[in-house]
N, C-alpha and C. Protein backbone atom coordinates (compact mmCIF):
# COMPACT_ATOMS: atom_id res chain seq x y z
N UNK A 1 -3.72 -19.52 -11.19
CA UNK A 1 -2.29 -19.71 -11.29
C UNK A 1 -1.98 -21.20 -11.24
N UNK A 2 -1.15 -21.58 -12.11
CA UNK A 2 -0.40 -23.11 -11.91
C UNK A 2 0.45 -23.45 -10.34
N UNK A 3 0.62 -24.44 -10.50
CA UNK A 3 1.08 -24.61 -9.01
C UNK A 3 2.29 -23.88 -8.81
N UNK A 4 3.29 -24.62 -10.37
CA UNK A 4 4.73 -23.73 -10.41
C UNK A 4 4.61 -22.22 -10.43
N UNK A 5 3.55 -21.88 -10.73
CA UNK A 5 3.79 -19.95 -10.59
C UNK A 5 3.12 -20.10 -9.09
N UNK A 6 2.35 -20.08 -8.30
CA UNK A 6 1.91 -20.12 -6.75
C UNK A 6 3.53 -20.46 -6.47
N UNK A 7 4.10 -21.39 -6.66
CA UNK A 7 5.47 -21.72 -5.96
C UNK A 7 6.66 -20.39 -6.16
N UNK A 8 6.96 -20.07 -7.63
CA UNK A 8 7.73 -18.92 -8.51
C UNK A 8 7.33 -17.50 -7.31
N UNK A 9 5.80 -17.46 -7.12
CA UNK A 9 5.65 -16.13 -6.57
C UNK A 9 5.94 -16.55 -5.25
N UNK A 10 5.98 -17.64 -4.56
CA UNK A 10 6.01 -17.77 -3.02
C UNK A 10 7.62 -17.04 -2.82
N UNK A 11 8.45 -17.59 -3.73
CA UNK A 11 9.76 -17.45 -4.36
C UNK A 11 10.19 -16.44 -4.52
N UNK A 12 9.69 -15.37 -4.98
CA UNK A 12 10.19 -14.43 -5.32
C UNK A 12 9.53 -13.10 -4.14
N UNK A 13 8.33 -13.61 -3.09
CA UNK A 13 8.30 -12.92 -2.24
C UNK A 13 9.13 -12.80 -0.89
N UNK A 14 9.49 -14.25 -0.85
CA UNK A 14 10.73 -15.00 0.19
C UNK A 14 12.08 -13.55 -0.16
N UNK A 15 12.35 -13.82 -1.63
CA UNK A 15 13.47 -13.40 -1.93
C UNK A 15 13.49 -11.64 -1.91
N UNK A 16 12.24 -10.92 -1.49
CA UNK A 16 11.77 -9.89 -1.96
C UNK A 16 12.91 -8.86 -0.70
N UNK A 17 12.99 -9.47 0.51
CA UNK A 17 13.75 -8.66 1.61
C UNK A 17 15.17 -8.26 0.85
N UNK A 18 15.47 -9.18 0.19
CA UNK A 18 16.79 -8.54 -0.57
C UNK A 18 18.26 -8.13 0.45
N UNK A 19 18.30 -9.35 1.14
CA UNK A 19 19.41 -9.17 2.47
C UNK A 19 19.87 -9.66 2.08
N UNK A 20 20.60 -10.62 1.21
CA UNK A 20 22.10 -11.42 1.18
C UNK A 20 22.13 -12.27 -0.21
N UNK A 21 22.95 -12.30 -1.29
CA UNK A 21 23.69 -12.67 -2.12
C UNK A 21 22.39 -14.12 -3.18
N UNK A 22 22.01 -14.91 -1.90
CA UNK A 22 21.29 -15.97 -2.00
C UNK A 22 19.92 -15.07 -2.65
N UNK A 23 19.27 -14.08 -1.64
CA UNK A 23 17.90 -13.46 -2.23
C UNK A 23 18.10 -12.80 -3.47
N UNK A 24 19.31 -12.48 -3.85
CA UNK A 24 19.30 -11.61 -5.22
C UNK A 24 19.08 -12.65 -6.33
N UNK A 25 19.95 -13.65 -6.36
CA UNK A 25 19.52 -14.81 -6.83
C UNK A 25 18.37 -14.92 -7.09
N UNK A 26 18.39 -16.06 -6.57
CA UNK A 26 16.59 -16.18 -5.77
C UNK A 26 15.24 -15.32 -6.84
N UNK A 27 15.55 -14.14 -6.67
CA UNK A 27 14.64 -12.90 -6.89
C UNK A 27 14.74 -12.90 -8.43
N UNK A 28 16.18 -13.06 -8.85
CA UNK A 28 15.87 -13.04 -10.43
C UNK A 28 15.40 -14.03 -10.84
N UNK A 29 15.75 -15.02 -10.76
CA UNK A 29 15.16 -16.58 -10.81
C UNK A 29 14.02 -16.35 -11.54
N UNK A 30 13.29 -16.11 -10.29
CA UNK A 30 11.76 -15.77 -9.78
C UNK A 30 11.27 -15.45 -10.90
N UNK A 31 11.75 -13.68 -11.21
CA UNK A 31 11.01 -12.80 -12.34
C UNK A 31 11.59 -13.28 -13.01
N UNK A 32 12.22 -14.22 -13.47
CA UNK A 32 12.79 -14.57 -15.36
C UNK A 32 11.88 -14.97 -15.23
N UNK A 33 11.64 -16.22 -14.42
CA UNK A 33 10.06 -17.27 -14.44
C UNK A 33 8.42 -16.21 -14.72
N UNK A 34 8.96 -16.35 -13.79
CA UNK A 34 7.31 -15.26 -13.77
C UNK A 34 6.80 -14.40 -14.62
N UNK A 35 7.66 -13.55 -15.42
CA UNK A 35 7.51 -12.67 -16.60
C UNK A 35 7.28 -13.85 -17.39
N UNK A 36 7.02 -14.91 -17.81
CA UNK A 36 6.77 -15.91 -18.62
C UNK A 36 5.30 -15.96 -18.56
N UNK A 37 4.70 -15.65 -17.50
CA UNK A 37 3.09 -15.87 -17.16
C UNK A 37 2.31 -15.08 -17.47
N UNK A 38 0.91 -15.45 -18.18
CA UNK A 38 0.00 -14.30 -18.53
C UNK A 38 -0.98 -14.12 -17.35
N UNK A 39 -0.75 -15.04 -16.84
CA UNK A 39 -2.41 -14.56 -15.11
C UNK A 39 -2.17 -13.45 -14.78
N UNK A 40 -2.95 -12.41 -14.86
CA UNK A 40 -3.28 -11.65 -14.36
C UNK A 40 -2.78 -11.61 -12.55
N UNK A 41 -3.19 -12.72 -12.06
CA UNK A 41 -2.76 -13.12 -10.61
C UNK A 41 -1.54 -12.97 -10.30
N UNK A 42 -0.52 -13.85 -11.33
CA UNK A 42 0.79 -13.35 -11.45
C UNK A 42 1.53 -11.92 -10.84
N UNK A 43 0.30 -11.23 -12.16
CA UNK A 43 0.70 -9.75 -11.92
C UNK A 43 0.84 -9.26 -10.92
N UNK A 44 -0.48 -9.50 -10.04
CA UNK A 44 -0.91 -9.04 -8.75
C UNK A 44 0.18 -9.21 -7.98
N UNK A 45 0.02 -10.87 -7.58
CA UNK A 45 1.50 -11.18 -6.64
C UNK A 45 2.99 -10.47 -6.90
N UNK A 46 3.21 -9.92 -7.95
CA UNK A 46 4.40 -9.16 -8.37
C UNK A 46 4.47 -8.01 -8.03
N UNK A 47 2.99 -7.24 -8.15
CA UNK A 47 3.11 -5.74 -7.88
C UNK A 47 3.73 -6.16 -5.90
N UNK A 48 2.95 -7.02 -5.50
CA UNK A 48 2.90 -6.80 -3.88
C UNK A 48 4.24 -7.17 -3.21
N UNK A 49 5.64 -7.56 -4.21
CA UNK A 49 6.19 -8.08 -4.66
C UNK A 49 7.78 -6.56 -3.84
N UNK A 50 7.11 -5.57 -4.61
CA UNK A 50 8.02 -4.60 -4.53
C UNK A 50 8.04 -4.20 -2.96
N UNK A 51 9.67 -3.79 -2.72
CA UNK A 51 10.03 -2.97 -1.69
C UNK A 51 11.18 -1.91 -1.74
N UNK A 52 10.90 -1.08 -0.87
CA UNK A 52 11.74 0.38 -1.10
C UNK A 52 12.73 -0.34 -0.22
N UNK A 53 13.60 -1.27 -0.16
CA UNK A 53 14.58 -1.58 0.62
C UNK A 53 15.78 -0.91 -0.73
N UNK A 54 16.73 -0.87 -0.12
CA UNK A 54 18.15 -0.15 -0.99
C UNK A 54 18.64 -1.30 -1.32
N UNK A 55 18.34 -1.67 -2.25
CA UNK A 55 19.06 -2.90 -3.48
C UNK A 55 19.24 -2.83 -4.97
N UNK A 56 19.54 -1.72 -5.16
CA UNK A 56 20.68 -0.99 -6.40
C UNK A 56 19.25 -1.63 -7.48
N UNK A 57 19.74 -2.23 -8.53
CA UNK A 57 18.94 -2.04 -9.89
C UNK A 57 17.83 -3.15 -10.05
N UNK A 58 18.28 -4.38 -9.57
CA UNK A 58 17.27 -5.55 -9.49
C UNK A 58 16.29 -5.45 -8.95
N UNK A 59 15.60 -4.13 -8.81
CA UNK A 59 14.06 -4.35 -8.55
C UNK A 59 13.30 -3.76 -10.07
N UNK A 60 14.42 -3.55 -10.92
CA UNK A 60 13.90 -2.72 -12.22
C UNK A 60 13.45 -4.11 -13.04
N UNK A 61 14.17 -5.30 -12.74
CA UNK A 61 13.85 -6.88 -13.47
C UNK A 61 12.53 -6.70 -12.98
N UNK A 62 11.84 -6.80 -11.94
CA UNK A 62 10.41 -7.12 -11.97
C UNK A 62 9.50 -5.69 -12.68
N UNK A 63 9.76 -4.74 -12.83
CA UNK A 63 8.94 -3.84 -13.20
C UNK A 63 9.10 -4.02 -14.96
N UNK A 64 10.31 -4.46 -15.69
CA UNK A 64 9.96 -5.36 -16.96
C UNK A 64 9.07 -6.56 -16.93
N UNK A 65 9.51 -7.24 -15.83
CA UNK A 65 7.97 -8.31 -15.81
C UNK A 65 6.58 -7.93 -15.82
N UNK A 66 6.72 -6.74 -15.00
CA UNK A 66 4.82 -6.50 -14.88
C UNK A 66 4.74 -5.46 -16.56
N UNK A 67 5.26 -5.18 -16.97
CA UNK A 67 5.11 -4.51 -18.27
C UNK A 67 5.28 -5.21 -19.11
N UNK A 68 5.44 -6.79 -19.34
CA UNK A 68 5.12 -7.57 -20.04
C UNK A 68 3.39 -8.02 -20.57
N UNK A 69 2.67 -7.65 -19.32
CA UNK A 69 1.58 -7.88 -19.56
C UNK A 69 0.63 -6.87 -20.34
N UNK A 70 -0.33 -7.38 -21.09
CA UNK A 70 -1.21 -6.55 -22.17
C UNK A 70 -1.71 -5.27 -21.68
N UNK A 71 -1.73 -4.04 -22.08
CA UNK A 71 -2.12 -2.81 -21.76
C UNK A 71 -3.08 -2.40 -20.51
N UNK A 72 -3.94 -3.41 -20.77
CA UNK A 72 -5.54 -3.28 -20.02
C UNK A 72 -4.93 -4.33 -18.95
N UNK A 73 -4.58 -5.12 -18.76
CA UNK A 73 -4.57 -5.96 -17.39
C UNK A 73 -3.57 -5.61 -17.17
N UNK A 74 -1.83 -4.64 -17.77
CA UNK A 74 -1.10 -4.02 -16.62
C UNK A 74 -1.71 -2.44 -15.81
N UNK A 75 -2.57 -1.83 -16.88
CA UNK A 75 -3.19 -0.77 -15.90
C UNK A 75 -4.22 -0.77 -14.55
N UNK A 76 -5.49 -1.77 -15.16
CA UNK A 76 -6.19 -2.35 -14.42
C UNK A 76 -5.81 -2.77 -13.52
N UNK A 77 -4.37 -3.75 -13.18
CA UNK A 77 -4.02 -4.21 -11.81
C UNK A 77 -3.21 -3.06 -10.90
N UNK A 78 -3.01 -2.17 -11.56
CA UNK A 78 -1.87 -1.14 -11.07
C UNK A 78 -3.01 -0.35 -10.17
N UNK A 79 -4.16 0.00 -10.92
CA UNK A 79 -4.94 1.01 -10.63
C UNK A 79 -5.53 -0.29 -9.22
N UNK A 80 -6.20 -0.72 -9.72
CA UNK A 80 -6.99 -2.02 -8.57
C UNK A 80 -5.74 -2.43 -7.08
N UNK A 81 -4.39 -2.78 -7.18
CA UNK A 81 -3.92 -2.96 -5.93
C UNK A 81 -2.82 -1.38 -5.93
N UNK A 82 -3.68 -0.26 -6.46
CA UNK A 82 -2.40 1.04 -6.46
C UNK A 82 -2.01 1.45 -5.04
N UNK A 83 -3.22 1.58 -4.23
CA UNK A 83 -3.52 2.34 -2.89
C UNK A 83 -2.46 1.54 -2.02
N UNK A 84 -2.54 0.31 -1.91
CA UNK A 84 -1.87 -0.68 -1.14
C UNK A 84 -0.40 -0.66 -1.74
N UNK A 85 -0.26 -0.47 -2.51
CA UNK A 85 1.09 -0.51 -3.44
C UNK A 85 1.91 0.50 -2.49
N UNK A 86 0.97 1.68 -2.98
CA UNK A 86 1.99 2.85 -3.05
C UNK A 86 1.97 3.02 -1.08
N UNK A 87 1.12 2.25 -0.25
CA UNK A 87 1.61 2.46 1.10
C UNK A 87 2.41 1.42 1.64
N UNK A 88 3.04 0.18 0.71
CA UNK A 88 3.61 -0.30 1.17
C UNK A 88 5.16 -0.05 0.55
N UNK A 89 4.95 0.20 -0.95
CA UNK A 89 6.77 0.69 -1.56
C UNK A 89 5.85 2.09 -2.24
N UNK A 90 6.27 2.96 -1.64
CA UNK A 90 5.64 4.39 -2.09
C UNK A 90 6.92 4.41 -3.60
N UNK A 91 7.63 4.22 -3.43
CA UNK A 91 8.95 4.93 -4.36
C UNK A 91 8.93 4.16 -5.45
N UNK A 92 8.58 2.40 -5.79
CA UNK A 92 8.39 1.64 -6.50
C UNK A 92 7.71 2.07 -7.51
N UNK A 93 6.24 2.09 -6.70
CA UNK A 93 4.74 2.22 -6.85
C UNK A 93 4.86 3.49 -8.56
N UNK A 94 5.53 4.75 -7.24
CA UNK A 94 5.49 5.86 -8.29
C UNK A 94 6.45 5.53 -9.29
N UNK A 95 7.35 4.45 -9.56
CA UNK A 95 8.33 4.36 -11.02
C UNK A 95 6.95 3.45 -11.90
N UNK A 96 6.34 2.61 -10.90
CA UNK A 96 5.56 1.90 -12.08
C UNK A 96 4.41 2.75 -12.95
N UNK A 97 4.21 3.14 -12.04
CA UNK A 97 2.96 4.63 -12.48
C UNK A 97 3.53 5.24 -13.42
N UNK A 98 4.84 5.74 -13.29
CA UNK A 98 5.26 6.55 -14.57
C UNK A 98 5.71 5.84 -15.73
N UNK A 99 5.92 4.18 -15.23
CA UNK A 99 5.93 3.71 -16.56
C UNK A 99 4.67 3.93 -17.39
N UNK A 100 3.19 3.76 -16.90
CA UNK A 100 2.57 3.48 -17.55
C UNK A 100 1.73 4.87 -17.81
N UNK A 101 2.15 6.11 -17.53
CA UNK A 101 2.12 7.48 -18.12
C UNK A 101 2.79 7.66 -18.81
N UNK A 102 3.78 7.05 -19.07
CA UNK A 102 4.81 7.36 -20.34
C UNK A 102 4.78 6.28 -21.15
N UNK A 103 3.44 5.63 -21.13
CA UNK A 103 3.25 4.96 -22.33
C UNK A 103 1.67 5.21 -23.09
N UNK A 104 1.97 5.46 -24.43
CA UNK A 104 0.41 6.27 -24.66
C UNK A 104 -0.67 5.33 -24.68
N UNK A 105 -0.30 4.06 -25.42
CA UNK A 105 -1.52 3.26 -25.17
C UNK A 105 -1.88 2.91 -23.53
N UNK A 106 -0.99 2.88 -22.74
CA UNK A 106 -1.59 2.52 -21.40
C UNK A 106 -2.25 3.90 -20.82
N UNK A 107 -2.06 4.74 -21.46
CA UNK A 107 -2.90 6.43 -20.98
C UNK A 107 -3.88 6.42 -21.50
N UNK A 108 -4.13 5.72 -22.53
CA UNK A 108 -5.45 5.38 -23.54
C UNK A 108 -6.18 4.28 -22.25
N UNK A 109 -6.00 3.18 -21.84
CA UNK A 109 -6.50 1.87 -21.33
C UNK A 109 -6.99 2.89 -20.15
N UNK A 110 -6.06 3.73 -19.26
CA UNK A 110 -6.34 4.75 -18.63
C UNK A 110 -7.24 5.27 -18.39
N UNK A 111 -7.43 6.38 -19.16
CA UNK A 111 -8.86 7.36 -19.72
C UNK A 111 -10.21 6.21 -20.45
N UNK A 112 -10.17 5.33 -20.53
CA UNK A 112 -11.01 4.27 -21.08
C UNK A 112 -11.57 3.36 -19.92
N UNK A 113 -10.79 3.00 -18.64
CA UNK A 113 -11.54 2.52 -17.66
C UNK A 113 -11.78 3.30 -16.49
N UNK A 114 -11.26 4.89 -16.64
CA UNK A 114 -11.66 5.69 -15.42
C UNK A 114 -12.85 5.57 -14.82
N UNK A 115 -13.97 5.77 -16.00
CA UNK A 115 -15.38 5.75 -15.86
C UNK A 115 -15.82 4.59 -15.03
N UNK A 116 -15.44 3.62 -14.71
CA UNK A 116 -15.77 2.41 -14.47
C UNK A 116 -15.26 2.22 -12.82
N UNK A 117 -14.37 3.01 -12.48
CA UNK A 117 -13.19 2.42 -10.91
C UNK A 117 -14.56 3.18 -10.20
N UNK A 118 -13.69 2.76 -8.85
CA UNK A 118 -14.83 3.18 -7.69
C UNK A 118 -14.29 5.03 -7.35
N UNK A 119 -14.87 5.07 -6.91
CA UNK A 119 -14.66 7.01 -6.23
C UNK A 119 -13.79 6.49 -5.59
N UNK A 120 -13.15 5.50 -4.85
CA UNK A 120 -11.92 5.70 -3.98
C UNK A 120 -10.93 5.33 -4.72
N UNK A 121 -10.67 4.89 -5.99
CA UNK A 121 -9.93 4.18 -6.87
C UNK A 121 -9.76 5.96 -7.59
N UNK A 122 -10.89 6.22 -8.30
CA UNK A 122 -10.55 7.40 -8.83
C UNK A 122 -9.75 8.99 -8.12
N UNK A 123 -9.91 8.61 -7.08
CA UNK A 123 -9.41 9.70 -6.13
C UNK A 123 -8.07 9.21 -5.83
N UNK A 124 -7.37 8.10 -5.69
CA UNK A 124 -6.25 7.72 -5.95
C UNK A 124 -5.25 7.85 -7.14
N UNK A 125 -6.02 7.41 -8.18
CA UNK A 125 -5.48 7.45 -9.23
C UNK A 125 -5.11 9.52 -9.60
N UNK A 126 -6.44 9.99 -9.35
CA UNK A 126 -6.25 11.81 -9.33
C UNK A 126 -5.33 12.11 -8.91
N UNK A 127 -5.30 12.10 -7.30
CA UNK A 127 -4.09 12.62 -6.20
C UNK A 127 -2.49 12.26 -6.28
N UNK A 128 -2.46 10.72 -7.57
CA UNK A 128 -1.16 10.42 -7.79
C UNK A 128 -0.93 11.06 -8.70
N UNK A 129 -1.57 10.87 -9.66
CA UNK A 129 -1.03 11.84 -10.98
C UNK A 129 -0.91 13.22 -11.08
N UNK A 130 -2.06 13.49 -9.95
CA UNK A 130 -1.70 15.65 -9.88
C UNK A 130 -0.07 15.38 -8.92
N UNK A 131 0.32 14.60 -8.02
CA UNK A 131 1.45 15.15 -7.38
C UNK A 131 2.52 14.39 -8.31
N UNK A 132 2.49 13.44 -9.11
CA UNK A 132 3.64 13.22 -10.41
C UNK A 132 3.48 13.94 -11.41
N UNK A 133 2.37 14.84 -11.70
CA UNK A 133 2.38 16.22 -12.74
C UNK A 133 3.52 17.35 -11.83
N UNK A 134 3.41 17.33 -10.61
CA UNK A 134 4.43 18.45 -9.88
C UNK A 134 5.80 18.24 -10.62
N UNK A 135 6.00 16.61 -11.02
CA UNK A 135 7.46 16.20 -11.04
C UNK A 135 7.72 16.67 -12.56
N UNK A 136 6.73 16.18 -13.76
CA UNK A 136 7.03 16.06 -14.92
C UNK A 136 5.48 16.69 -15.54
N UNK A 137 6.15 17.62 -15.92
CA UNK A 137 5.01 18.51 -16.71
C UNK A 137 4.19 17.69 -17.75
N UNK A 138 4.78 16.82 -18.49
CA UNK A 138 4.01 16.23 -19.53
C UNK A 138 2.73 15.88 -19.07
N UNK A 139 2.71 15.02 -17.75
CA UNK A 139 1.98 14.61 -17.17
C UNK A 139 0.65 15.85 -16.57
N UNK A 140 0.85 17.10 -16.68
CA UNK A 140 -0.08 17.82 -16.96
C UNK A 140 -1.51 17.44 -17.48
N UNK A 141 -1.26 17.80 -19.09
CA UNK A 141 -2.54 16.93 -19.87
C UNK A 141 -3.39 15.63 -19.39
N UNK A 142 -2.71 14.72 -18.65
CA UNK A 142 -2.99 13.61 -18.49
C UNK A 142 -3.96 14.25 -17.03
N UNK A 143 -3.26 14.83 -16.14
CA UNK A 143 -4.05 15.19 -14.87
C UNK A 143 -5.42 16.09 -15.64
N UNK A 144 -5.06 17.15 -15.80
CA UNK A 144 -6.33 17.92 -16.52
C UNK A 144 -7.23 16.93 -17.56
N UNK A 145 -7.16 16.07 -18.28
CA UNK A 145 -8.04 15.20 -18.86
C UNK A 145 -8.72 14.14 -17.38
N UNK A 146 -8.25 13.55 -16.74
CA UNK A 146 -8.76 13.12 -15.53
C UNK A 146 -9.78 13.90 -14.79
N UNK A 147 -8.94 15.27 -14.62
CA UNK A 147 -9.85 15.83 -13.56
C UNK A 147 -11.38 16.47 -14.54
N UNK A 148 -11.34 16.68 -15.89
CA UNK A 148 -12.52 16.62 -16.46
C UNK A 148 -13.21 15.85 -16.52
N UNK A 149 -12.97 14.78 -16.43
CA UNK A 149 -13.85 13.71 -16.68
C UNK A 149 -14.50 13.33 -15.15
N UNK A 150 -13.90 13.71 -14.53
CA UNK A 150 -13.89 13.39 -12.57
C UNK A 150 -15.11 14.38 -12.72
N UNK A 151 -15.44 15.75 -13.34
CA UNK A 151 -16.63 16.49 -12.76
C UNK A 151 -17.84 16.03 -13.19
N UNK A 152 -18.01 14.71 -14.25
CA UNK A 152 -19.24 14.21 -14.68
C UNK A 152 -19.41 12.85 -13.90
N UNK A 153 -18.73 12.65 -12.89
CA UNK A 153 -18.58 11.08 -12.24
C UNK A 153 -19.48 11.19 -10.64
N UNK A 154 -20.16 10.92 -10.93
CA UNK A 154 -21.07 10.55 -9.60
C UNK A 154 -20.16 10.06 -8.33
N UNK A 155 -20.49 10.35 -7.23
CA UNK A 155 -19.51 10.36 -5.98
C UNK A 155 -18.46 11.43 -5.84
């Protein structure tokens, strides 16, 4: 990361509590900036970024930022900091997830690096998508293609 994005993300994590007039500010600032960046790192610092605090629509600006990035490094980071994600903004976590189930090439990047995550990565990624198949049937196919591929995976 450049210094100005290390600074942008210090920035936009400051602003992340979302208590008063100044952080909303602040916060968009941030992600106009930041959605400008291709690091991967970026990304990271953004996902960790989110909180289930009650602040109406401006947490939807950063989830256009992290979907700015190329197919394979927005799934890859989703899947890689998911676990931590989803126990720190559970409610976030699961809108970003369904962004990237309701996008086919990122269901492709998906099913293309399953083979590769660790058994605790893959068991995450399973257990989210069978309980967001409860929500939205489409997401069916997507669980049943997972869990086939899960019975040829060592661990």
């Amino acid at each position: 990361m450049t210094d100005e994005e290390v600074e942008w993300c210090r920035k936009l994590k400051e602003a992340s509590v979302l208590e008063c007039e100044g952080d909303y500010s602040l916060y968009m600032r941030a992600t106009q900036r930041l959605r400008l960046s291709d690091d991967p790192e970026v990304l990271r610092k953004m996902l960790g970024c989110f909180t289930d605090v009650e602040a109406g629509e401006i947490q939807y600006a950063l989830v256009d930022a992290c979907e700015t990035y190329p197919d394979e490094t927005f799934v890859n980071m989703l899947i890689g900091e998911g676990p931590e994600f989803a126990r720190k903004s559970p409610w976030w976590c699961d809108h970003v997830v369904h962004t990237m189930l309701n996008t086919n090439s990122c269901v492709e990047v998906l099913y293309s690096s399953y083979a590769t995550l660790s058994s605790e990565k893959r068991r995450w990624v399973l257990g989210t998508v069978e309980r967001l198949a409860k929500e939205r049937e489409r997401y069916h196919a997507i669980y049943h293609r997972l869990r086939a591929m899960e019975e040829f995976m060592p661990g």
